[in-house]
PDB file of N, CA and C in Angstrom:
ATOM      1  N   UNK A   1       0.845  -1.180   0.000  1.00  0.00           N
ATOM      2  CA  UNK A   1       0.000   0.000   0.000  1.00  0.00           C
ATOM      3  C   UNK A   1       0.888   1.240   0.000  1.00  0.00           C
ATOM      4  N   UNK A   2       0.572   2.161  -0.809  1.00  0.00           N
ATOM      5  CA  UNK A   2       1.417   2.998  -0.545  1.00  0.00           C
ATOM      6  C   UNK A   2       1.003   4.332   0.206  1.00  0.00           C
ATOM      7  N   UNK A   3       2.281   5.170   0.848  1.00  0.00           N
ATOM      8  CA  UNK A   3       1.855   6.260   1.838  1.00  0.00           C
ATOM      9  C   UNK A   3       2.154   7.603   1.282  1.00  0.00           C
ATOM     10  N   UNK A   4       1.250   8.481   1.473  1.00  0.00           N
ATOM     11  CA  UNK A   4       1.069   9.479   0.920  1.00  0.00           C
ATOM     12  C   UNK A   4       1.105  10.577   1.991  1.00  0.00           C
ATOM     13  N   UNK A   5       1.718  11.803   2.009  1.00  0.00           N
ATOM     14  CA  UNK A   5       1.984  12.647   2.831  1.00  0.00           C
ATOM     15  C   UNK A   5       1.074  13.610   2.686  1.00  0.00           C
ATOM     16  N   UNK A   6       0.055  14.276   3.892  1.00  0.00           N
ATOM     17  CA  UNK A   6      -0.708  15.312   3.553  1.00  0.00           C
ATOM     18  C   UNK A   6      -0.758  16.031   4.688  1.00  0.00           C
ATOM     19  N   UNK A   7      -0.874  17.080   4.101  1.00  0.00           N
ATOM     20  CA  UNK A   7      -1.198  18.525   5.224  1.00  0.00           C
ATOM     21  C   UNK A   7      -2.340  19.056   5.736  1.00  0.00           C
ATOM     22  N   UNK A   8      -2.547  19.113   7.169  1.00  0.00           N
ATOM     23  CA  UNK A   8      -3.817  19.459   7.334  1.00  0.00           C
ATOM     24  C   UNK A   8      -3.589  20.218   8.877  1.00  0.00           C
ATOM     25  N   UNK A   9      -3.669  21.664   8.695  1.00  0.00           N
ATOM     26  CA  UNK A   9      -3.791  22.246   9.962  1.00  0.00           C
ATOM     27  C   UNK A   9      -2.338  22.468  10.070  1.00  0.00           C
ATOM     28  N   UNK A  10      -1.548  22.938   8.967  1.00  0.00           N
ATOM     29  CA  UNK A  10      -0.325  23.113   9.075  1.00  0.00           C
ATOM     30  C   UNK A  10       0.517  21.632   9.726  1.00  0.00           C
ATOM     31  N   UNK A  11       0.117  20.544   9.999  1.00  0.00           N
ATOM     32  CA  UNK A  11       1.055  19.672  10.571  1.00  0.00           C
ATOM     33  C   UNK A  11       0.293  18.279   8.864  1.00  0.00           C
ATOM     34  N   UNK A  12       1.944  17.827   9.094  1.00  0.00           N
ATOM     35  CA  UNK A  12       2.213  16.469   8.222  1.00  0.00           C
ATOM     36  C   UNK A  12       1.763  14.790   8.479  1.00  0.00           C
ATOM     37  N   UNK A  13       0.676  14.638   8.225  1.00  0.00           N
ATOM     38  CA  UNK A  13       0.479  12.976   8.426  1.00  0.00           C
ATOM     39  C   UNK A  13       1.273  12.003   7.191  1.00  0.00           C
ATOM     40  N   UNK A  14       1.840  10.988   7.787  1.00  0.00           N
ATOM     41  CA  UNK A  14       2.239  10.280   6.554  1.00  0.00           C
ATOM     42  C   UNK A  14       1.174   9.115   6.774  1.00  0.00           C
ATOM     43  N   UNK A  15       0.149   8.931   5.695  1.00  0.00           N
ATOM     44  CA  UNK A  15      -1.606   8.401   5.420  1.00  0.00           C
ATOM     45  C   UNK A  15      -1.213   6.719   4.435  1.00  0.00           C
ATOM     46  N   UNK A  16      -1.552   5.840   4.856  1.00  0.00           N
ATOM     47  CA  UNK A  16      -1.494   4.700   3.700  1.00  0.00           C
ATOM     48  C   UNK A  16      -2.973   4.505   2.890  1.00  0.00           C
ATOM     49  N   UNK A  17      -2.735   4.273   1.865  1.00  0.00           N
ATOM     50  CA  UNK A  17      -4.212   3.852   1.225  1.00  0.00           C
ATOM     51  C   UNK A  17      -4.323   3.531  -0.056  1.00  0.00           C
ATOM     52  N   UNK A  18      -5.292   2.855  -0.856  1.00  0.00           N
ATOM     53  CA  UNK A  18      -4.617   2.034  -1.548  1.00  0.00           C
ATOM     54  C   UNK A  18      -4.346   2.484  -2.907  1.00  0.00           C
ATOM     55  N   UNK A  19      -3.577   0.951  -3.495  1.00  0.00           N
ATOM     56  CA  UNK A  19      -3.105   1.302  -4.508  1.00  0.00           C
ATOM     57  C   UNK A  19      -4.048   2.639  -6.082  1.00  0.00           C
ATOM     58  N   UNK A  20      -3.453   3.565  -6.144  1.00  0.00           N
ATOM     59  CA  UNK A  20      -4.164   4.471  -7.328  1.00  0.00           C
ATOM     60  C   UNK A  20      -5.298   5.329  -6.778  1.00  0.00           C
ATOM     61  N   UNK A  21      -5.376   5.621  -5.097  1.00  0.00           N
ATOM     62  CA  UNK A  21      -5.969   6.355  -4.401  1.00  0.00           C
ATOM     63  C   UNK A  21      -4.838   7.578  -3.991  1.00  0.00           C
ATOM     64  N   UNK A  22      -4.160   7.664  -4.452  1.00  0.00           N
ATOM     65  CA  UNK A  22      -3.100   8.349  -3.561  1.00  0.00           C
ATOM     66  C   UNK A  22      -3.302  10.181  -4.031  1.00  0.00           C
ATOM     67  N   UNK A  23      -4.313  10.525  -5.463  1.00  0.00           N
ATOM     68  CA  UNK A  23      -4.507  11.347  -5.788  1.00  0.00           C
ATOM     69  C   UNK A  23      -5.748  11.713  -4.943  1.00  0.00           C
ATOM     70  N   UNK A  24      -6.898  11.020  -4.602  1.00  0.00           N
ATOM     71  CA  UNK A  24      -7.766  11.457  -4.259  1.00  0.00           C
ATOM     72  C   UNK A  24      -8.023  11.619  -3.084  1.00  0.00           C
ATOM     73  N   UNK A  25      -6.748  10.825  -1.981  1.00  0.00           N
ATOM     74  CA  UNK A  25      -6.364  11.298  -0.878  1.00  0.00           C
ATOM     75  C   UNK A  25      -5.932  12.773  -0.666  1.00  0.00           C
ATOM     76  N   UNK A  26      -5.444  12.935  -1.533  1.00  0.00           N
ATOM     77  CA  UNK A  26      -4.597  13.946  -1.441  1.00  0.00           C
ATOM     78  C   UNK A  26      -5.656  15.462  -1.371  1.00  0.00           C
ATOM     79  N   UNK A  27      -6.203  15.245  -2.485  1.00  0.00           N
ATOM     80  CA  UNK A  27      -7.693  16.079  -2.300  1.00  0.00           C
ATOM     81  C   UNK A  27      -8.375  15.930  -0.980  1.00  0.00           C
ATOM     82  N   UNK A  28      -8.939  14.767  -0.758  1.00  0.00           N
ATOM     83  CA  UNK A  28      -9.804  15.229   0.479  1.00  0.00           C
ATOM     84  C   UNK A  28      -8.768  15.849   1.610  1.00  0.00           C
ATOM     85  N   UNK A  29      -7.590  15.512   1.573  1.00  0.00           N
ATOM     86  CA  UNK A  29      -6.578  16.466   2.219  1.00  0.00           C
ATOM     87  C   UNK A  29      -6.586  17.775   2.620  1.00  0.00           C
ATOM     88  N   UNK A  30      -6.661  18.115   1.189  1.00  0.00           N
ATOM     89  CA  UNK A  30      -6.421  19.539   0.697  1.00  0.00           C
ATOM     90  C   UNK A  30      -8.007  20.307   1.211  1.00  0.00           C
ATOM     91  N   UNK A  31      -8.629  18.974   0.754  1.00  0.00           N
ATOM     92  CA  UNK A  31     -10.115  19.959   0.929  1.00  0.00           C
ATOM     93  C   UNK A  31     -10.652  20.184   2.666  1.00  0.00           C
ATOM     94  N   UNK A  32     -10.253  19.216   3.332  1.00  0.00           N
ATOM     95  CA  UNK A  32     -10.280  19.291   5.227  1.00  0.00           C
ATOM     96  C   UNK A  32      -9.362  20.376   5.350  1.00  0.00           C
ATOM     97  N   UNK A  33      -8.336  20.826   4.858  1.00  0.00           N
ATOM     98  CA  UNK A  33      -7.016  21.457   5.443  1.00  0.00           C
ATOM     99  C   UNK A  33      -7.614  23.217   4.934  1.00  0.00           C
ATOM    100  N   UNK A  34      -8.295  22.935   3.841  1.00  0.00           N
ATOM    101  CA  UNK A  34      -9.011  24.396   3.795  1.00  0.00           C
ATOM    102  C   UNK A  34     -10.238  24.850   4.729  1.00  0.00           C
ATOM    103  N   UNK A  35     -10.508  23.986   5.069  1.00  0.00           N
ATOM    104  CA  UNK A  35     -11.971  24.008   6.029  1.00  0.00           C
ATOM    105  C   UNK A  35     -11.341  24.410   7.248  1.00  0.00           C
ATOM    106  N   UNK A  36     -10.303  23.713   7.541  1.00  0.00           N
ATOM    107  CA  UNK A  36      -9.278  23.518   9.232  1.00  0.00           C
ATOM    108  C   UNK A  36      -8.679  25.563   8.959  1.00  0.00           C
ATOM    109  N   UNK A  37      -8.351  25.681   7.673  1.00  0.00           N
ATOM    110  CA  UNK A  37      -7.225  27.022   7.945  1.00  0.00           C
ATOM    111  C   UNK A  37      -8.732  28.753   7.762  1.00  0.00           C
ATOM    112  N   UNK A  38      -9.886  28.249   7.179  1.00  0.00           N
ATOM    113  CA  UNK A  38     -10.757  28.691   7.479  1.00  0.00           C
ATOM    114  C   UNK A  38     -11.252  29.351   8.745  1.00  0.00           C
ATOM    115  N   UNK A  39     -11.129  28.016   9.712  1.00  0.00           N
ATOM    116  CA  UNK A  39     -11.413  27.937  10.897  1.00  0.00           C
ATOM    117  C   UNK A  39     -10.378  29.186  11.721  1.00  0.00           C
ATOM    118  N   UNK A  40      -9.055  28.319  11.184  1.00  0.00           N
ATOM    119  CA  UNK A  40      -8.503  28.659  12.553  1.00  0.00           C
ATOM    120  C   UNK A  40      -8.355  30.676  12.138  1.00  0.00           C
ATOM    121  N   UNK A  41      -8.461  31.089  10.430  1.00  0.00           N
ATOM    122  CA  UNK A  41      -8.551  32.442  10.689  1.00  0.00           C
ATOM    123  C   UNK A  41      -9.468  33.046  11.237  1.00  0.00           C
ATOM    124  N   UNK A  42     -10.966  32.275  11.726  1.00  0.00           N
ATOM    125  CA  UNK A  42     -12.332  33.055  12.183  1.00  0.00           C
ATOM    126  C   UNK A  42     -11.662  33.196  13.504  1.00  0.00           C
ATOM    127  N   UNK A  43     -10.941  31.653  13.634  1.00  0.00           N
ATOM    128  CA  UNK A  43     -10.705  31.684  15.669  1.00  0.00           C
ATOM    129  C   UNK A  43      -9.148  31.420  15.860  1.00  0.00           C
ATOM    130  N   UNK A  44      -8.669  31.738  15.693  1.00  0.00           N
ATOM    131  CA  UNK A  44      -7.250  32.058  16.084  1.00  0.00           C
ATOM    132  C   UNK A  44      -6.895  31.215  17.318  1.00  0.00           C
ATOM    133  N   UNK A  45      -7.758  31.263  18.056  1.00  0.00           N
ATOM    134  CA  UNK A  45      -7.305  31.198  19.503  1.00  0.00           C
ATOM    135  C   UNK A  45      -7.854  29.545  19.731  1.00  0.00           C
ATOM    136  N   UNK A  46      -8.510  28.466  18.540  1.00  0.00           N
ATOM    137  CA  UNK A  46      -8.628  27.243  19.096  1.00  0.00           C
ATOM    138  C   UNK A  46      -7.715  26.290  18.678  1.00  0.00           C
ATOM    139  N   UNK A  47      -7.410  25.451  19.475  1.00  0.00           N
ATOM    140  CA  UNK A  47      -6.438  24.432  19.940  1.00  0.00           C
ATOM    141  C   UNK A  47      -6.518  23.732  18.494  1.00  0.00           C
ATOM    142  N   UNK A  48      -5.464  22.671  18.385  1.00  0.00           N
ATOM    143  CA  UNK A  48      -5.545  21.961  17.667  1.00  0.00           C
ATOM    144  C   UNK A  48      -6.373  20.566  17.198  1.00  0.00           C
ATOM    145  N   UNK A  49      -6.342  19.961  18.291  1.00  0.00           N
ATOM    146  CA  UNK A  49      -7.606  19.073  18.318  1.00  0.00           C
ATOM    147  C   UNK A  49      -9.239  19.933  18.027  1.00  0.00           C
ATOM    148  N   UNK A  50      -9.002  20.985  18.511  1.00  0.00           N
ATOM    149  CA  UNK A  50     -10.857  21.360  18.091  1.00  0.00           C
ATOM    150  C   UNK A  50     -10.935  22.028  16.773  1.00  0.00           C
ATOM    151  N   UNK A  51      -9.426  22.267  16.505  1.00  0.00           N
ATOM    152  CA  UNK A  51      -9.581  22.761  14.865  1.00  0.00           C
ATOM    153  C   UNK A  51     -10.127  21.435  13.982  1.00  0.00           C
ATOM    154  N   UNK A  52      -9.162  20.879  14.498  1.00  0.00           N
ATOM    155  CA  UNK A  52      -9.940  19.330  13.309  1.00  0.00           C
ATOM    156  C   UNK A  52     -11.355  18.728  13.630  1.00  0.00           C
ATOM    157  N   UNK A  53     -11.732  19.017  15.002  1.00  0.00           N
ATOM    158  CA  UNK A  53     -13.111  18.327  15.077  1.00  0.00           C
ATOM    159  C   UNK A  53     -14.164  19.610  15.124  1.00  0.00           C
ATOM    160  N   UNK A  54     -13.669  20.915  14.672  1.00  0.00           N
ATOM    161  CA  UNK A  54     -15.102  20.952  14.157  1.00  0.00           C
ATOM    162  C   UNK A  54     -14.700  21.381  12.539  1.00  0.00           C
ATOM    163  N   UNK A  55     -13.657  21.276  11.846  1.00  0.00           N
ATOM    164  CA  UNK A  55     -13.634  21.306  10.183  1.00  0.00           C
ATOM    165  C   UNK A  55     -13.804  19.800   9.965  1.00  0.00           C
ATOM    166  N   UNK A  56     -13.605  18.798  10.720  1.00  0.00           N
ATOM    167  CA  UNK A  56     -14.205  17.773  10.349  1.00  0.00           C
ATOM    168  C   UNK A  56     -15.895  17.350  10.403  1.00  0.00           C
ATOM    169  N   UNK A  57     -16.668  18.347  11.337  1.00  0.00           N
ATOM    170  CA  UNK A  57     -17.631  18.702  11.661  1.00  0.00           C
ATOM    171  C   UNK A  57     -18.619  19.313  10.142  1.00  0.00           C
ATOM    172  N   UNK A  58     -17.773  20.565   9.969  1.00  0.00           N
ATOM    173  CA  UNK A  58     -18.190  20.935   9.269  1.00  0.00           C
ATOM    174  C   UNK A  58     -18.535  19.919   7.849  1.00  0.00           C
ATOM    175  N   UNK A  59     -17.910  19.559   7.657  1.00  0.00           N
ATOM    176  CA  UNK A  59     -17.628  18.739   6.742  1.00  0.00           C
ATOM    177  C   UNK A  59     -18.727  17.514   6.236  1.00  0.00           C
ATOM    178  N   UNK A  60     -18.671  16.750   7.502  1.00  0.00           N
ATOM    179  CA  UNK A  60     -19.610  16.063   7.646  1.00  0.00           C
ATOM    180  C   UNK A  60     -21.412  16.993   7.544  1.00  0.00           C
ATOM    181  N   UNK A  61     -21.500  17.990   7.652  1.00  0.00           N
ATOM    182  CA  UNK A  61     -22.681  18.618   7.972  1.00  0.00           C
ATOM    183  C   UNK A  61     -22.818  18.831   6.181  1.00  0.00           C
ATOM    184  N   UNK A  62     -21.571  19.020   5.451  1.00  0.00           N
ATOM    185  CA  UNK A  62     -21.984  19.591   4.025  1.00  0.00           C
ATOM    186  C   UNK A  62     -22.346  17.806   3.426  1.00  0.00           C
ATOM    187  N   UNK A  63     -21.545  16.676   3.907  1.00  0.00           N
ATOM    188  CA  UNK A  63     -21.868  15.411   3.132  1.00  0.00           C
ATOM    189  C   UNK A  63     -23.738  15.088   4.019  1.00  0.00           C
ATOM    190  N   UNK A  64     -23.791  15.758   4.830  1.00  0.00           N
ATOM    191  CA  UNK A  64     -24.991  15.332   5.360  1.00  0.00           C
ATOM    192  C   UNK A  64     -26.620  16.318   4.121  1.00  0.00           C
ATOM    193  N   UNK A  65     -25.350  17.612   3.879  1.00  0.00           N
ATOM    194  CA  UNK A  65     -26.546  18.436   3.131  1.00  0.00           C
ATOM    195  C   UNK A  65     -26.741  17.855   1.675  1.00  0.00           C
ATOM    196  N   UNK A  66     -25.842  16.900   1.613  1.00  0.00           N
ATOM    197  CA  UNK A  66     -25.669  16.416   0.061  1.00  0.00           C
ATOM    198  C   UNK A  66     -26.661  15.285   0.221  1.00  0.00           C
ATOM    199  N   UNK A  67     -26.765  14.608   0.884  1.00  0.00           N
ATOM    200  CA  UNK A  67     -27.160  12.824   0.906  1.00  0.00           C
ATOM    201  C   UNK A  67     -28.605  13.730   1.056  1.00  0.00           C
ATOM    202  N   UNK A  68     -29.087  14.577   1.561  1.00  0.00           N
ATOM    203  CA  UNK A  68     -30.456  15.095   1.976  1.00  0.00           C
ATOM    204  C   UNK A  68     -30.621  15.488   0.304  1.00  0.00           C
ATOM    205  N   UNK A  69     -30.485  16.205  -0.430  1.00  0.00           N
ATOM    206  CA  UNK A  69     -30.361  16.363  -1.425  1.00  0.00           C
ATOM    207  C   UNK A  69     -30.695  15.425  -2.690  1.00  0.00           C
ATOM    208  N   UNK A  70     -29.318  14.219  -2.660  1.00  0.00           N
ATOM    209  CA  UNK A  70     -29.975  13.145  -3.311  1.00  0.00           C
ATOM    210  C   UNK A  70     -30.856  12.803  -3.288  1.00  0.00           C
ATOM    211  N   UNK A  71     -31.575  12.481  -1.809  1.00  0.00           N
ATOM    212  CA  UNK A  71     -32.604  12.301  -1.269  1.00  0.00           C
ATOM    213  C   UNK A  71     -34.050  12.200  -1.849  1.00  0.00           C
ATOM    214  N   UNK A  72     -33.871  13.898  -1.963  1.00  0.00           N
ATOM    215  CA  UNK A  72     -34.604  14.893  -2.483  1.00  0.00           C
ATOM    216  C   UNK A  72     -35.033  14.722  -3.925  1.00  0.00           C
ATOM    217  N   UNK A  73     -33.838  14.815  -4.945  1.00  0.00           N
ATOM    218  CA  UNK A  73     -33.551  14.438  -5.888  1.00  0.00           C
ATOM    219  C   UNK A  73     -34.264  13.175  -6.545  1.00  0.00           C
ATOM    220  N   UNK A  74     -33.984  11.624  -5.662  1.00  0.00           N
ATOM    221  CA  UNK A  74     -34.637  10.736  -5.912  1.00  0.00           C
ATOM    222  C   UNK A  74     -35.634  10.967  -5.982  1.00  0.00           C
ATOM    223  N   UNK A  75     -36.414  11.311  -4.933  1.00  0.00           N
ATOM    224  CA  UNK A  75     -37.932  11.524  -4.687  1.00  0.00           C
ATOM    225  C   UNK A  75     -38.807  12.219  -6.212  1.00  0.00           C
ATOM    226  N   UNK A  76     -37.982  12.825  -6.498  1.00  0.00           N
ATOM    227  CA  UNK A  76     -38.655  13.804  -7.088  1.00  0.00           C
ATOM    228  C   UNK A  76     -38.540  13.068  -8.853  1.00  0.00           C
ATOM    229  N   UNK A  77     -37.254  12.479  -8.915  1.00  0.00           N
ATOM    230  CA  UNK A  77     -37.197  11.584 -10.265  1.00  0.00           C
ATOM    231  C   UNK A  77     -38.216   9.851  -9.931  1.00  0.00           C
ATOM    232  N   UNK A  78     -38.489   9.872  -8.998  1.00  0.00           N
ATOM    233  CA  UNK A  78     -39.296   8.964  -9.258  1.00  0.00           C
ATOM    234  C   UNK A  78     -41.252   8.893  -9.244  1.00  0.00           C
ATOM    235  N   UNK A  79     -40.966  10.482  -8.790  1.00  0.00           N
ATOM    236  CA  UNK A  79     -42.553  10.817  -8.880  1.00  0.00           C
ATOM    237  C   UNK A  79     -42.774  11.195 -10.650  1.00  0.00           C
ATOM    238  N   UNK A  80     -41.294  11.885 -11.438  1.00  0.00           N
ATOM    239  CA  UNK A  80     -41.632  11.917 -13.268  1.00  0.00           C
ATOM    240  C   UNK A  80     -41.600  10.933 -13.356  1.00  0.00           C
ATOM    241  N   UNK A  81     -41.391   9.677 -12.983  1.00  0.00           N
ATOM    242  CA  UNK A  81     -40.880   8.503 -13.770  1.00  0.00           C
ATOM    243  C   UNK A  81     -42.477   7.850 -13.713  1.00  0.00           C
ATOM    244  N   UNK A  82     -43.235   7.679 -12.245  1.00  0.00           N
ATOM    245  CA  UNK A  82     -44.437   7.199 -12.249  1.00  0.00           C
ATOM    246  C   UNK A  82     -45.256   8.498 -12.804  1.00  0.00           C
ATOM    247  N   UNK A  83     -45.317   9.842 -13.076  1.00  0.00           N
ATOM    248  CA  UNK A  83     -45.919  10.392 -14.149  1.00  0.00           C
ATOM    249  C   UNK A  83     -45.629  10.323 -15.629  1.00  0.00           C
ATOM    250  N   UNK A  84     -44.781   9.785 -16.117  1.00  0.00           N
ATOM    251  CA  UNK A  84     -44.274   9.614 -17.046  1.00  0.00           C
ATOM    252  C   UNK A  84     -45.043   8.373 -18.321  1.00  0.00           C
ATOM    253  N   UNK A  85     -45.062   7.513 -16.625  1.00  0.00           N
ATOM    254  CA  UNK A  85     -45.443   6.189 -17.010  1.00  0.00           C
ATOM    255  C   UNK A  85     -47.363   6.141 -17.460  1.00  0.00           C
ATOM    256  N   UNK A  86     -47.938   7.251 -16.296  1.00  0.00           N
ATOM    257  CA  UNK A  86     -49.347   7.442 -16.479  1.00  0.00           C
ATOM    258  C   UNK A  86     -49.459   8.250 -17.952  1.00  0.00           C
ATOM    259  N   UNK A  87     -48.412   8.739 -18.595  1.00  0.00           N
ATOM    260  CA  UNK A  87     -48.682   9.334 -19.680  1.00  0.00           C
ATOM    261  C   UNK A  87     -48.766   8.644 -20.235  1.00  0.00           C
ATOM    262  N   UNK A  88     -47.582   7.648 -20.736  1.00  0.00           N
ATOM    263  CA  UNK A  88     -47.462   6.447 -21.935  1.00  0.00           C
ATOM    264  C   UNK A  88     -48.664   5.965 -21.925  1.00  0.00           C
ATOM    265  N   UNK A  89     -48.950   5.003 -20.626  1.00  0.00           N
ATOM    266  CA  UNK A  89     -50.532   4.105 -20.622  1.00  0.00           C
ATOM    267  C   UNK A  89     -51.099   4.959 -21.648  1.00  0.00           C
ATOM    268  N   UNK A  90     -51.777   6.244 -21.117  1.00  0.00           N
ATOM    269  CA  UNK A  90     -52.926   6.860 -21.708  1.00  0.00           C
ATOM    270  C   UNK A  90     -52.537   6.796 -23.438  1.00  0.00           C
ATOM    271  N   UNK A  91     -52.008   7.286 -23.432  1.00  0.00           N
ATOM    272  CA  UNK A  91     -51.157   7.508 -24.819  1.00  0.00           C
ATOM    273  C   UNK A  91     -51.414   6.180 -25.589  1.00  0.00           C
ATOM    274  N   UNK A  92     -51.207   4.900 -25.216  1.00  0.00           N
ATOM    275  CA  UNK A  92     -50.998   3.678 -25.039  1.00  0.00           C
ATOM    276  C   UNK A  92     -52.827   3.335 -25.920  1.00  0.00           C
ATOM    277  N   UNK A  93     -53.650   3.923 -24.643  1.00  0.00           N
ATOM    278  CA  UNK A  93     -54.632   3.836 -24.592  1.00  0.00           C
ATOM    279  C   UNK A  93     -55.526   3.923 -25.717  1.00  0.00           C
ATOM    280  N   UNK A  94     -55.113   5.452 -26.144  1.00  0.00           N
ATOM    281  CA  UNK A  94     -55.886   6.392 -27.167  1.00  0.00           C
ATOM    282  C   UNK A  94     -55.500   5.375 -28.450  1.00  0.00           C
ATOM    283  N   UNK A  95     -54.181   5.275 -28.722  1.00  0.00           N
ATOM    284  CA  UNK A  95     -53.554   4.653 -29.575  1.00  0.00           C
ATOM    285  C   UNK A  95     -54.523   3.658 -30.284  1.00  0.00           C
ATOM    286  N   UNK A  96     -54.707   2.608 -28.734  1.00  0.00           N
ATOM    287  CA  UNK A  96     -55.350   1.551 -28.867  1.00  0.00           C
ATOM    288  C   UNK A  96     -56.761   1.622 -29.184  1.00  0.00           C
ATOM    289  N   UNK A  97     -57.315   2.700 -29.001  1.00  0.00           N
ATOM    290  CA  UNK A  97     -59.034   2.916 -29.162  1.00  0.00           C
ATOM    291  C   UNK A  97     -59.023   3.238 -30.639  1.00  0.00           C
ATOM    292  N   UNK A  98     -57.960   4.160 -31.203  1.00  0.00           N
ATOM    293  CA  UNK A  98     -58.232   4.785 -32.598  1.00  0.00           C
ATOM    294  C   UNK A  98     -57.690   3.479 -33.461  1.00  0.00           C
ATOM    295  N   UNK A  99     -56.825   2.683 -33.580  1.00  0.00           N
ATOM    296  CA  UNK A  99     -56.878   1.320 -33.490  1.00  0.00           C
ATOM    297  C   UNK A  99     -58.135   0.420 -33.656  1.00  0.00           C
ATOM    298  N   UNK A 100     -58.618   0.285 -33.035  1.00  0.00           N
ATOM    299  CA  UNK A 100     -59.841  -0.363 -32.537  1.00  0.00           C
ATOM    300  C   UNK A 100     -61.041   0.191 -33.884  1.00  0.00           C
ATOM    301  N   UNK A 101     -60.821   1.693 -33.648  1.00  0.00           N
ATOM    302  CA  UNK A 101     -62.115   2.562 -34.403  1.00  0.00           C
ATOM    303  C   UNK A 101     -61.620   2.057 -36.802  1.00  0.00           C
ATOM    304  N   UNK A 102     -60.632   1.924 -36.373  1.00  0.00           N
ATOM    305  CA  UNK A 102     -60.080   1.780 -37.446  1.00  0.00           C
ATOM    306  C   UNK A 102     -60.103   0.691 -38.333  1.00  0.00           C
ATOM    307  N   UNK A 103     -60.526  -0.670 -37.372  1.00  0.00           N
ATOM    308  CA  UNK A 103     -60.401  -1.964 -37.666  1.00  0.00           C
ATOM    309  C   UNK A 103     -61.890  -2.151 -38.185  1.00  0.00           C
ATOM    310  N   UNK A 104     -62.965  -1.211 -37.009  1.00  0.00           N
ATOM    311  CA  UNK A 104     -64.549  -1.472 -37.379  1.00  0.00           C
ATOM    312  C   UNK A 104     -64.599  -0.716 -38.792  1.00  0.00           C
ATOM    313  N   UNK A 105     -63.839   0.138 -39.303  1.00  0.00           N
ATOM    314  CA  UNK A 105     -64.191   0.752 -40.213  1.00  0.00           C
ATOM    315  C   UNK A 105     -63.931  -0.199 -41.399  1.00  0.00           C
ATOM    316  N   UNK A 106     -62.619  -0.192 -41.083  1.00  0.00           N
ATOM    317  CA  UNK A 106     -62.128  -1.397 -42.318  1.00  0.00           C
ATOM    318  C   UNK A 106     -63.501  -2.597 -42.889  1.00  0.00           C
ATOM    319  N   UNK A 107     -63.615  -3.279 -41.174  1.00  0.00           N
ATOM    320  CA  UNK A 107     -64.476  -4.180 -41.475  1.00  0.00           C
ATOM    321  C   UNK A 107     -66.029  -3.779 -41.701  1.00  0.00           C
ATOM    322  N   UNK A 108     -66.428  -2.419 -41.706  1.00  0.00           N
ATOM    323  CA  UNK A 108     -67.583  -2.731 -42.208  1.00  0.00           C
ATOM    324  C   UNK A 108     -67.680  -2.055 -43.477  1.00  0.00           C
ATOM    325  N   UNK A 109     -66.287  -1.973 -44.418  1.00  0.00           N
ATOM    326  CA  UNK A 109     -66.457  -1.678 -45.374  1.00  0.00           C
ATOM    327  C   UNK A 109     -66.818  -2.523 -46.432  1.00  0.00           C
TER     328      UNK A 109
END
């Protein structure tokens, strides 16, 4: 496995993980370590451990606003999908009646 060095909160973790992840480590790195240097310019004055637990905080609150979202998202693609479907039928329907009207004509010609 290989180890990848990242910065977060001004201090160096050396991180293992796996093989052909080592780029996207590196990002969520980068992306906690902006949240952490965020922090510490609003508050200057908090420790190091509470810098990471609440930019890890934060963090979690934006993957929490996302999954609500999908959520959301689903809901809403599966209410077109069952309107979608009440269209076809009908559609389906008419099809089938003018069909129908078409066959009596034939045959009582």
């Amino acid at each position: 496995m290989p180890m990848v060095e990242i910065t977060v909160a001004k201090r160096r973790y050396q991180v293992q993980c796996d093989e052909g992840q080592e780029g996207r480590l590196k990002r969520l790195a980068a992306y906690l370590d902006g949240k952490a240097s965020e922090l510490a310019r609003q508050s200057p004055q908090l420790g190091e451990a509470r810098l990471l637990l609440l930019a890890a905080l934060l963090v979690a609150d934006e993957l929490f606003d996302a999954y609500d979202e999908i959520q959301q998202l689903r809901g809403r693609l599966g209410q077109e999908a069952r309107q979608g479907e009440a269209d076809a039928a009908k559609a389906l329907e008419r099809v089938a009646e003018r069909l129908d009207e078409l066959a009596r004509s034939v045959a009582s010609s």
